[in-house]
C-alpha atoms as a PDB file:
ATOM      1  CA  UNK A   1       4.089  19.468  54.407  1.00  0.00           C
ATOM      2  CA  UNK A   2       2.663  15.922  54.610  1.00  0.00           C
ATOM      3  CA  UNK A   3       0.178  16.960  52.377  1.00  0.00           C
ATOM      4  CA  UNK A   4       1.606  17.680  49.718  1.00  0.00           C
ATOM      5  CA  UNK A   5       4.169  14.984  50.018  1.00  0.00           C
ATOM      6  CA  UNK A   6       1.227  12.737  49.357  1.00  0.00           C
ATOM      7  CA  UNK A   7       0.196  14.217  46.545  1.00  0.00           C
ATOM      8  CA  UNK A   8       3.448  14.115  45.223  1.00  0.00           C
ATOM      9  CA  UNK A   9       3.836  10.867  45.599  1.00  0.00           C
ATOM     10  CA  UNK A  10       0.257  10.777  43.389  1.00  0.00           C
ATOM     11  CA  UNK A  11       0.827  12.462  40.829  1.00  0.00           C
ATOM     12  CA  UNK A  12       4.132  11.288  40.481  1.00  0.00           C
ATOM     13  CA  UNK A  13       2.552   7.514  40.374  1.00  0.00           C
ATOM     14  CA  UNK A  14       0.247   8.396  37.615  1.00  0.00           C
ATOM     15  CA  UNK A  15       3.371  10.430  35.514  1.00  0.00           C
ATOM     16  CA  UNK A  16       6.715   9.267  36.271  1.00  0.00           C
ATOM     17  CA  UNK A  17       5.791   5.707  37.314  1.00  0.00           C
ATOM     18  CA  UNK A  18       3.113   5.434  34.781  1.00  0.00           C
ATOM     19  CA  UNK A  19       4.854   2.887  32.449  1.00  0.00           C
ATOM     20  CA  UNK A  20       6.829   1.159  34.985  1.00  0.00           C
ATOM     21  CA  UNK A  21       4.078   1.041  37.932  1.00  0.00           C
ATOM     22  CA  UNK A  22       1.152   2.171  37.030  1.00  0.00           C
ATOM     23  CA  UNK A  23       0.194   0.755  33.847  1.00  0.00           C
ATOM     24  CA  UNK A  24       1.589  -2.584  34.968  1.00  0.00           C
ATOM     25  CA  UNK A  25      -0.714  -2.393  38.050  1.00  0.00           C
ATOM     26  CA  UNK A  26      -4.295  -1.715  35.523  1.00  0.00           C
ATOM     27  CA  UNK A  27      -2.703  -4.375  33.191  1.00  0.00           C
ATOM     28  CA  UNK A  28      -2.765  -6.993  35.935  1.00  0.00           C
ATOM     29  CA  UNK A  29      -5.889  -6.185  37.112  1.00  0.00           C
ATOM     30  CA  UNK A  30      -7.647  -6.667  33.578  1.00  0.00           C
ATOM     31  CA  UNK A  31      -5.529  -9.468  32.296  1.00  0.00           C
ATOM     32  CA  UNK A  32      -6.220 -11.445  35.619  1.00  0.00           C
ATOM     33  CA  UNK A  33      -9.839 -10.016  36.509  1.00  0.00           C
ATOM     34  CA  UNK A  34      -9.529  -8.925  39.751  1.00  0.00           C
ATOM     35  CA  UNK A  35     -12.063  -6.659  40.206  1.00  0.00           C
ATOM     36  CA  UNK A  36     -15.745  -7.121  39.775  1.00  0.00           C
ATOM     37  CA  UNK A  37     -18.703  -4.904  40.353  1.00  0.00           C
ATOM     38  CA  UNK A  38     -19.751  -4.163  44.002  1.00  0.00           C
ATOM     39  CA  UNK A  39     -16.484  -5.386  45.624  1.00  0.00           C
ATOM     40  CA  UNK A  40     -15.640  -4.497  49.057  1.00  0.00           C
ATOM     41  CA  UNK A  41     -11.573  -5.388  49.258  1.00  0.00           C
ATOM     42  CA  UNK A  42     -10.005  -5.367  52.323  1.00  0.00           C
ATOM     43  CA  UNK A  43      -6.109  -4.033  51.136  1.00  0.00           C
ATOM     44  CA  UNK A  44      -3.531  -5.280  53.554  1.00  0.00           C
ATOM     45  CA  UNK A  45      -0.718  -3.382  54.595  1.00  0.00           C
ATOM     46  CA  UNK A  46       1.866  -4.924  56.466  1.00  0.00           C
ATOM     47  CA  UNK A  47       4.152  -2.173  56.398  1.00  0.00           C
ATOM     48  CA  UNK A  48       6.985  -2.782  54.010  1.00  0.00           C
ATOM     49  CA  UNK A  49       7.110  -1.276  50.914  1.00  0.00           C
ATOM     50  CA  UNK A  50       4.865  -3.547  48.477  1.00  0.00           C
ATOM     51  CA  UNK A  51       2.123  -3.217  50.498  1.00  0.00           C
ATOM     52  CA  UNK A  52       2.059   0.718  50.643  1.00  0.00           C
ATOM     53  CA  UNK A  53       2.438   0.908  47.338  1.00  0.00           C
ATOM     54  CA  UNK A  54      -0.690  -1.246  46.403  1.00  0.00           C
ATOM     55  CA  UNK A  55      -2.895   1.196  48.882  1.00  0.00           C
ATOM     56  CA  UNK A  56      -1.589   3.809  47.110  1.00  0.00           C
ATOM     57  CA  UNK A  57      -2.481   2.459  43.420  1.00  0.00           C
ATOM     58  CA  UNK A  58      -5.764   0.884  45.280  1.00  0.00           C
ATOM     59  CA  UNK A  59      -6.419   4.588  46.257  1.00  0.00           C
ATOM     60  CA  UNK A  60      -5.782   6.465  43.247  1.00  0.00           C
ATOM     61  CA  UNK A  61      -7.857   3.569  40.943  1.00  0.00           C
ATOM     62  CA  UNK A  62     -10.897   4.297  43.418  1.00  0.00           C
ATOM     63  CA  UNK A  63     -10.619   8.039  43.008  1.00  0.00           C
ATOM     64  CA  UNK A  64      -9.532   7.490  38.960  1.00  0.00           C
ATOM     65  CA  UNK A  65     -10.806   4.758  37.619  1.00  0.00           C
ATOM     66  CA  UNK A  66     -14.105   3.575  35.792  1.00  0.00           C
ATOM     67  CA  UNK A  67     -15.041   0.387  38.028  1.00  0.00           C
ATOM     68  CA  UNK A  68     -17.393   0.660  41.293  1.00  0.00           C
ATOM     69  CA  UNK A  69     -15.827  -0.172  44.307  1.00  0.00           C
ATOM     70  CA  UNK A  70     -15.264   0.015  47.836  1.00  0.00           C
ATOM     71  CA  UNK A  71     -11.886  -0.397  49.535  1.00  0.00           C
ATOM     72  CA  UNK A  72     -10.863  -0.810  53.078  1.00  0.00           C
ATOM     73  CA  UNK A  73      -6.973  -0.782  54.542  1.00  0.00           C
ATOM     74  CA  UNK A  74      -6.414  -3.116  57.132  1.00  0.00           C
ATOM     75  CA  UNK A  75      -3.230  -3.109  59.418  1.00  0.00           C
ATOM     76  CA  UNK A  76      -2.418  -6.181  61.286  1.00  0.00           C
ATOM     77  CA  UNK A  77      -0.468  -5.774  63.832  1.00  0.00           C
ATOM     78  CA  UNK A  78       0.797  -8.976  64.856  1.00  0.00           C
ATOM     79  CA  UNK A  79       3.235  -8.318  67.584  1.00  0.00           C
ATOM     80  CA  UNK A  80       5.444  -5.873  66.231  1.00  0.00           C
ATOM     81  CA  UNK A  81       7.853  -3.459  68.336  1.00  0.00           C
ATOM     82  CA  UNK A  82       6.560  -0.252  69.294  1.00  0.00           C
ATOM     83  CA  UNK A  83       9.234   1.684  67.089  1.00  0.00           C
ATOM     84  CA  UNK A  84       8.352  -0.726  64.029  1.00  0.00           C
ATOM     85  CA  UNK A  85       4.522   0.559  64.881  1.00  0.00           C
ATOM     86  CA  UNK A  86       4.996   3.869  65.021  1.00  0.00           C
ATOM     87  CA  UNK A  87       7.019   3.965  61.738  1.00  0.00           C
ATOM     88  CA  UNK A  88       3.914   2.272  60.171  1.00  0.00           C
ATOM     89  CA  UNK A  89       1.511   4.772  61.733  1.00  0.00           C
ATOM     90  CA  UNK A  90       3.853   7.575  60.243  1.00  0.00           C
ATOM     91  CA  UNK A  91       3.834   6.176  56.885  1.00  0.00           C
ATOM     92  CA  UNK A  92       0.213   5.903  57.101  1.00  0.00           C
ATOM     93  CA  UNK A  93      -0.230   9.526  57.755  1.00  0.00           C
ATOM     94  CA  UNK A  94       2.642  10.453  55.550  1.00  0.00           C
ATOM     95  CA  UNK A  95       0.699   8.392  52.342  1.00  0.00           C
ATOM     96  CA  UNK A  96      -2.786  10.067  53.632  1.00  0.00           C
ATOM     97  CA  UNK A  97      -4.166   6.229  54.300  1.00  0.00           C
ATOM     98  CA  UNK A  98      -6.831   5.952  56.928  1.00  0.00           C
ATOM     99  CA  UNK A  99      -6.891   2.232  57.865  1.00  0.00           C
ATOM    100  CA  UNK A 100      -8.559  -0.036  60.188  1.00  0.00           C
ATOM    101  CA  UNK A 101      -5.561  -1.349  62.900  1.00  0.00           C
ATOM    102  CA  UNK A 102      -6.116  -4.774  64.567  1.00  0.00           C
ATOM    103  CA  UNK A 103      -3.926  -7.182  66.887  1.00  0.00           C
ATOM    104  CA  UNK A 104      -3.290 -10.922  66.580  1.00  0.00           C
ATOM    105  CA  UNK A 105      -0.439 -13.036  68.503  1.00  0.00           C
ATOM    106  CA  UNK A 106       0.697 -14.260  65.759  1.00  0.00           C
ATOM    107  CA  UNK A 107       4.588 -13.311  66.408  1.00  0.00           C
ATOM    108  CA  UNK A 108       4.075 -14.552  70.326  1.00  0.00           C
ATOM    109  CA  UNK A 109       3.376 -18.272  68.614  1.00  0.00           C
ATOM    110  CA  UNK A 110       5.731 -18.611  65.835  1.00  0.00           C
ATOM    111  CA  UNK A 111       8.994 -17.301  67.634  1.00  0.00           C
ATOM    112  CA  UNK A 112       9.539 -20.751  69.348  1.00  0.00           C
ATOM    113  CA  UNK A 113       8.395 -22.562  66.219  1.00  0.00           C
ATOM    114  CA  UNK A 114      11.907 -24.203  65.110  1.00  0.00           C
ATOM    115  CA  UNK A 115      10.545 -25.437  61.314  1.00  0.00           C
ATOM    116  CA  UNK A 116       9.405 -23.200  58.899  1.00  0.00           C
ATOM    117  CA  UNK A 117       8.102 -19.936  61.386  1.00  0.00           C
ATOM    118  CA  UNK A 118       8.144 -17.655  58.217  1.00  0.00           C
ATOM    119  CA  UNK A 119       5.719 -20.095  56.329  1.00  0.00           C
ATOM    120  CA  UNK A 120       3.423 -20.742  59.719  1.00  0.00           C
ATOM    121  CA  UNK A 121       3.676 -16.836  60.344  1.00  0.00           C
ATOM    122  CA  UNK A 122       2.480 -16.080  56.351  1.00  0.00           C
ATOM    123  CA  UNK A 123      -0.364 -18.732  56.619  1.00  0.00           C
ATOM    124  CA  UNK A 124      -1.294 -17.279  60.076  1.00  0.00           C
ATOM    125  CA  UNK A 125      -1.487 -13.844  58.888  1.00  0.00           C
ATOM    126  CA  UNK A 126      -3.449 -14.780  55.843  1.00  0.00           C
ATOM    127  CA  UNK A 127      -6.439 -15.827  57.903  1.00  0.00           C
ATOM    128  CA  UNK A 128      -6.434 -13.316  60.776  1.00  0.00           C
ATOM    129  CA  UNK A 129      -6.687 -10.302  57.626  1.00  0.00           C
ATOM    130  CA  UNK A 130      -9.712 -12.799  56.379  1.00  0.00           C
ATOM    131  CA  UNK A 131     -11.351 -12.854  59.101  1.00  0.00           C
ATOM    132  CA  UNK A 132     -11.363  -9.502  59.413  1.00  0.00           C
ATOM    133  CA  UNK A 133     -11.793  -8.546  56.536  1.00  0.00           C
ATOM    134  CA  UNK A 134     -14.804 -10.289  56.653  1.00  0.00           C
ATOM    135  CA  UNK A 135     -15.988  -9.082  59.376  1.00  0.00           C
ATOM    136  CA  UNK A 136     -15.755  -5.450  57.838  1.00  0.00           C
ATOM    137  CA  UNK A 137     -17.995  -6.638  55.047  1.00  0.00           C
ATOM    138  CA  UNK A 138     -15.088  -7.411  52.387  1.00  0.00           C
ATOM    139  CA  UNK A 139     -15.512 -10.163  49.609  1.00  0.00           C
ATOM    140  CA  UNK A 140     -11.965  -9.613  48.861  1.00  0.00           C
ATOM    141  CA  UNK A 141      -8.573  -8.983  50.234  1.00  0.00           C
ATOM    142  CA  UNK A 142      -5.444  -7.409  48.303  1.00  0.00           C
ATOM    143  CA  UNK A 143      -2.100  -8.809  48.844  1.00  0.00           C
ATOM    144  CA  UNK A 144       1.262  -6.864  47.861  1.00  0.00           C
ATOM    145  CA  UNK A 145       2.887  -9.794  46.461  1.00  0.00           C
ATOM    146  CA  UNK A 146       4.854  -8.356  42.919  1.00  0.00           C
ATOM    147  CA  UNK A 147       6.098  -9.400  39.621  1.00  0.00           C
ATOM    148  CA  UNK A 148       9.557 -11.206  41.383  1.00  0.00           C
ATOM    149  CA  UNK A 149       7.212 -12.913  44.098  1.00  0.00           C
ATOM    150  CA  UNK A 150       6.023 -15.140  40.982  1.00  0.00           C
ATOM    151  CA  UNK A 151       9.137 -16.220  39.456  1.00  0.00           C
ATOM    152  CA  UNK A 152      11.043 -16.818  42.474  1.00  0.00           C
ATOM    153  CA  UNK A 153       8.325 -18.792  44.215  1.00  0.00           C
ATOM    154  CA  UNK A 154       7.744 -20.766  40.758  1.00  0.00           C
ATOM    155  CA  UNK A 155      11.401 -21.596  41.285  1.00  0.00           C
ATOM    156  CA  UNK A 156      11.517 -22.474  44.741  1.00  0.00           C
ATOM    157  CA  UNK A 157       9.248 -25.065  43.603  1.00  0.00           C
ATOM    158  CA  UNK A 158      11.185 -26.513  41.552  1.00  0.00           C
ATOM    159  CA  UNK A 159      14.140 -26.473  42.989  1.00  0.00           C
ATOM    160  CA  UNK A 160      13.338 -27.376  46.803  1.00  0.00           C
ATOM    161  CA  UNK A 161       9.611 -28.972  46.563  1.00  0.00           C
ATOM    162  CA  UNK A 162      10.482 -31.148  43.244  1.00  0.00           C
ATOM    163  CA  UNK A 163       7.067 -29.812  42.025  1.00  0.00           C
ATOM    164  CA  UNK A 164       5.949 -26.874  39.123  1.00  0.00           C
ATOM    165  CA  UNK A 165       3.787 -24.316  40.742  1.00  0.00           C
ATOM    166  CA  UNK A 166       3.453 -20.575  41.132  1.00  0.00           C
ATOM    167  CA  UNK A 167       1.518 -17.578  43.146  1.00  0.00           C
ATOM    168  CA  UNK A 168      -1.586 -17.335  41.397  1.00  0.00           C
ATOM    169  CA  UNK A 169      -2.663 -14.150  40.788  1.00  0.00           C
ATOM    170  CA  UNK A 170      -6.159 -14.632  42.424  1.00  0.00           C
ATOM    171  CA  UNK A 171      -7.654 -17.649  43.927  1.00  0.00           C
ATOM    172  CA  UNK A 172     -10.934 -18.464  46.158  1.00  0.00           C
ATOM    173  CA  UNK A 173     -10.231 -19.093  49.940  1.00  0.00           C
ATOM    174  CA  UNK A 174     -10.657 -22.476  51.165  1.00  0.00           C
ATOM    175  CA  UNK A 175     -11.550 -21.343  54.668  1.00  0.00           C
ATOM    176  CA  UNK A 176     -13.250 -18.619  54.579  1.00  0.00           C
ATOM    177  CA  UNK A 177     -16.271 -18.772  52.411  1.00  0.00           C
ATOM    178  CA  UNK A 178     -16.978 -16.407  49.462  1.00  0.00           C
ATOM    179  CA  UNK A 179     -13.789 -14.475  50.293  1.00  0.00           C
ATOM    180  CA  UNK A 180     -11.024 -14.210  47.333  1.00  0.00           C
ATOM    181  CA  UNK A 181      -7.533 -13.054  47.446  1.00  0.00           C
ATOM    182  CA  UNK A 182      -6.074 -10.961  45.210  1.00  0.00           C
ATOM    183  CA  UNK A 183      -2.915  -9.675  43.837  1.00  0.00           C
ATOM    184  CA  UNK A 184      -2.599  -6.322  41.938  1.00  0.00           C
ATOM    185  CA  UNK A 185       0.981  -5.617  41.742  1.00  0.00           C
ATOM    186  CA  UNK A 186       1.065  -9.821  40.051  1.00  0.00           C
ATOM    187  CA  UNK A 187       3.072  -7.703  37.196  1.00  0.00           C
ATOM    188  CA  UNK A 188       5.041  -5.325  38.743  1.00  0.00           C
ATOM    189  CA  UNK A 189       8.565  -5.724  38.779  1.00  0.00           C
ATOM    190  CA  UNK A 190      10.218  -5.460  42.389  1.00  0.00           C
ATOM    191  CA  UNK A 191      12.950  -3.186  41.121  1.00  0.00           C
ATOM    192  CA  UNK A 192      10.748  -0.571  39.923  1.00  0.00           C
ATOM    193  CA  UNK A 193       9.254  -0.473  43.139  1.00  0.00           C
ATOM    194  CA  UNK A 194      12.309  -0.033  44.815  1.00  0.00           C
ATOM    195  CA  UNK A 195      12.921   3.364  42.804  1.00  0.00           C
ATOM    196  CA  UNK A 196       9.392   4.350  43.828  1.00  0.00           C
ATOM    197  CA  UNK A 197      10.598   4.064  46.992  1.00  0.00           C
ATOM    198  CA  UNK A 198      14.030   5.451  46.628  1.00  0.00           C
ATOM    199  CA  UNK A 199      12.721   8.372  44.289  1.00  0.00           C
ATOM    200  CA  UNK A 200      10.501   9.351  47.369  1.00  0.00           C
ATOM    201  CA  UNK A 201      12.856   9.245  49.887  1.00  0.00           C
ATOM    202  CA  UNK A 202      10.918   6.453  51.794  1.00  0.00           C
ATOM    203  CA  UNK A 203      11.529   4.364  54.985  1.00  0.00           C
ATOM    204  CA  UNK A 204       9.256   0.990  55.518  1.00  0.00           C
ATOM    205  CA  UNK A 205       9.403  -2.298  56.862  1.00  0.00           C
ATOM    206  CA  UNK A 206      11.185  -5.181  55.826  1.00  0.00           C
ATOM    207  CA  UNK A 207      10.716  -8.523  57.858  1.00  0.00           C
ATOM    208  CA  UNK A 208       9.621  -6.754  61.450  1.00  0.00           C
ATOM    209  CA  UNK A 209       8.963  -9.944  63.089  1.00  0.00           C
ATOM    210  CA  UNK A 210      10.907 -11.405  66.878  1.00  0.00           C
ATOM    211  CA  UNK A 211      13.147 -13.553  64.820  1.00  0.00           C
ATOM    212  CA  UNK A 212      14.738 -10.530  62.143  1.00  0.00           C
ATOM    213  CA  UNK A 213      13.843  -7.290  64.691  1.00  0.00           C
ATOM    214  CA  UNK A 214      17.017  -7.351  66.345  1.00  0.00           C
ATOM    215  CA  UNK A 215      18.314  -5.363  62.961  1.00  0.00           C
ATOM    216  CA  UNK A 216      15.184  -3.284  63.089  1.00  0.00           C
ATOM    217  CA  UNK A 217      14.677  -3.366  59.650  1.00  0.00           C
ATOM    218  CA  UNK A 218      15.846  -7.020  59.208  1.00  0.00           C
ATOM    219  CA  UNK A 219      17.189  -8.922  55.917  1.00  0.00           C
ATOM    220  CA  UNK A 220      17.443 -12.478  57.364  1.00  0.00           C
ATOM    221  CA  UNK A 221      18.674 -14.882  54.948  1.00  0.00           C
ATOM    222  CA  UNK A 222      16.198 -17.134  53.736  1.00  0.00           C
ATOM    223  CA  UNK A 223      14.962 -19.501  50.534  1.00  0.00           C
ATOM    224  CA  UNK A 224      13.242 -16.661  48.915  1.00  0.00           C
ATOM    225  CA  UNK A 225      16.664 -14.626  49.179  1.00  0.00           C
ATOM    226  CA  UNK A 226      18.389 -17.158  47.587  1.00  0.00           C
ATOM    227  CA  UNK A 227      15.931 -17.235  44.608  1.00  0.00           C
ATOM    228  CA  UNK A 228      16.367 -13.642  44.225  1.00  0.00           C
ATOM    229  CA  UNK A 229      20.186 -14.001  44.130  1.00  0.00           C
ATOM    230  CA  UNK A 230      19.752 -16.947  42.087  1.00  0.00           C
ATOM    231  CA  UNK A 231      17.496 -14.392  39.443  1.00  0.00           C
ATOM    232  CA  UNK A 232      20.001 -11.433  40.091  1.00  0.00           C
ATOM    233  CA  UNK A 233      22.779 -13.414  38.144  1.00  0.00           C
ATOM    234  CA  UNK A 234      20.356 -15.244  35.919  1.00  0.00           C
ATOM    235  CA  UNK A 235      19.362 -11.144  34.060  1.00  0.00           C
ATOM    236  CA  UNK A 236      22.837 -10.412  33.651  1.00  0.00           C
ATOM    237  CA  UNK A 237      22.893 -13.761  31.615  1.00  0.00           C
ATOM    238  CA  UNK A 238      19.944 -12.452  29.874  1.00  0.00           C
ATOM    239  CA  UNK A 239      17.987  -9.421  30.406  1.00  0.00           C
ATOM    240  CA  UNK A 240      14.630 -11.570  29.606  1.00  0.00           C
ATOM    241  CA  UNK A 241      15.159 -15.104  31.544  1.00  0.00           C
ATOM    242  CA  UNK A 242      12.999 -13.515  34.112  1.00  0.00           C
ATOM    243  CA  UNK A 243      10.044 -12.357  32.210  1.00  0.00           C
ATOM    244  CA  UNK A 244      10.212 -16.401  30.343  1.00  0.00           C
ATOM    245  CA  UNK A 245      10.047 -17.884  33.722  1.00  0.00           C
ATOM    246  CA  UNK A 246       7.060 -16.140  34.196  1.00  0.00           C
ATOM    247  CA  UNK A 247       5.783 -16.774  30.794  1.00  0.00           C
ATOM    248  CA  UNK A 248       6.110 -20.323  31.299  1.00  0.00           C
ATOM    249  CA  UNK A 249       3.513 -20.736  33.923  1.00  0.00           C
ATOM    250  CA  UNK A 250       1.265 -19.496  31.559  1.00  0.00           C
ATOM    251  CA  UNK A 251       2.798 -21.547  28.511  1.00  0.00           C
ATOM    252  CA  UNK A 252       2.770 -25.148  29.393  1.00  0.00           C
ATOM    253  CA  UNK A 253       2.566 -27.873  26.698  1.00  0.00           C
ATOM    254  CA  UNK A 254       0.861 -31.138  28.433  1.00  0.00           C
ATOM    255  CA  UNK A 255       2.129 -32.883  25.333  1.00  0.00           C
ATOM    256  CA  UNK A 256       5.601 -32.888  26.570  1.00  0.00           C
ATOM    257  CA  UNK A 257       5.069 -33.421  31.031  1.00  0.00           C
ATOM    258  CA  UNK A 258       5.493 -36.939  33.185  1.00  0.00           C
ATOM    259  CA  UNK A 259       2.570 -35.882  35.436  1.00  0.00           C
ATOM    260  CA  UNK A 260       0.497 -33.790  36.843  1.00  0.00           C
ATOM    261  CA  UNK A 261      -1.860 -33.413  39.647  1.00  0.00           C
ATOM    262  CA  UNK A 262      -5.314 -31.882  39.898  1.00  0.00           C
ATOM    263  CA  UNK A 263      -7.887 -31.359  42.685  1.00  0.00           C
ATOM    264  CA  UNK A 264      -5.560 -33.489  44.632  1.00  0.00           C
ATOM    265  CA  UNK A 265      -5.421 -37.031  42.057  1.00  0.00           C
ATOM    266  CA  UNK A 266      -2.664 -37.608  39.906  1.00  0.00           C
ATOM    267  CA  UNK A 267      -2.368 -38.112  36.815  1.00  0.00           C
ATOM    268  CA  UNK A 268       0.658 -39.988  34.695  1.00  0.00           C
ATOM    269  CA  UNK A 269       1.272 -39.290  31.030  1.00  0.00           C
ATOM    270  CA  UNK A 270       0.774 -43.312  30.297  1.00  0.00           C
ATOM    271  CA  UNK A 271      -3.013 -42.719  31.047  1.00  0.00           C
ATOM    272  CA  UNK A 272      -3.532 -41.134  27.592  1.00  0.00           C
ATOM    273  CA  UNK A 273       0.184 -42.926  25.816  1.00  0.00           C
END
């Protein structure tokens, strides 16, 4: 039975998700150059519903597609309950995903953290999946992050940090040399992978961590919720105001900005007046 629910879900990726998902998915990886010759990516699956999609289009581009490359899934487990873990674990198996499981205590040292936990917990995850990663012989690691990720975190910016910035779809780690991070799914929109999930009958994670667990499959309020709210009412102003915020990132004039800051210097628009 769990066979062929995985190949199910494979072929129906390639067919009935091909415009929405798929395509999207190959587009981002060529537009953004992602993947190079030789890799070795370590694609990280915490256990929510982006991330088991991108092993799943990671999976069937290694079996499918035309570049040379080696992948390895990596679970971090940083603390989560034991019914959160098994549902992982069964989702793995369901998906036909044989990945690499490690521990870290991350959730033990952000729960008393009263400022930001969610950003300390993201930043603490990133390095524990380099570092092992690395360890595993990876030059890479895949992130789930999606189309919506972009636009609301470009927002979030601007509205909370006074400052334009987005997720980029790649960049070199600081810590960690040679190591990149990528993200596949940079152009696939969050509500397509919803009905991926929905069309498939499928149960994942949400936030699992000691601060949203108490709901199991937690929705805590947060920024980022309020940015999708905020671009919830913004497409039923206009069915394109979220694809423009995106395009903008990649559209800015320098004739017509204040400032801007590179490699850590800034720089006024007087300089060059």
């Amino acid at each position: 039975m769990e066979i062929e629910k995985h190949k199910e879900i494979e072929k129906a990726l390639i067919k009935k998700f091909r415009k929405n998902i798929w395509s999207r998915f190959i587009k981002g990886i060529n537009e953004y150059e992602l993947l190079s010759k030789n890799d070795v990516i370590g694609v990280c699956i915490s256990g929510g519903k982006d991330s088991m999609l991108l092993a799943k289009c990671m999976q069937e581009l290694k079996k499918h597609g035309k570049q040379t490359f080696e992948i390895k899934f990596l679970v971090m487990n940083p603390g989560y309950s034991q019914a959160n873990q098994k549902l992982i674990e069964a989702n793995l198996k369901l998906l036909n995903i044989e990945a690499t499981v490690f521990d870290s205590p991350i959730f033990e040292i952000v729960e008393n953290i009263e400022q930001s936990p969610c950003y300390l917990c993201a930043r603490m995850r990133r390095g524990y999946l380099y570092k092992e990663a690395q360890k595993l012989g990876c030059n890479k690691i895949a992130l789930g992050h999606h189309f919506d990720d972009v636009i609301e975190t470009t927002l979030m910016s601007m509205l909370y940090s006074g400052e334009i910035k987005t997720m980029m779809p790649k960049l070199h780690s600081e810590n960690y040399k040679g190591m990149e991070l990528i993200r596949p799914l940079y152009l696939v929109k969050e509500e397509s992978i919803i009905r991926w999930k929905n069309f498939h009958n499928l149960k994942f994670l949400q936030c699992a961590c000691k601060l949203t667990e108490s709901t199991h499959l937690g929705t805590g309020q947060s920024k980022r919720q309020e940015m999708k709210e905020l671009i919830k009412n913004f497409r039923t102003i206009n069915s394109n105001i979220d694809i423009n915020i995106f395009k903008s990132m990649h559209n800015i004039n320098c004739n017509t900005i204040l400032g801007f800051r590179k490699n850590g210097e800034y720089h006024s628009f007087l300089e060059e007046y």
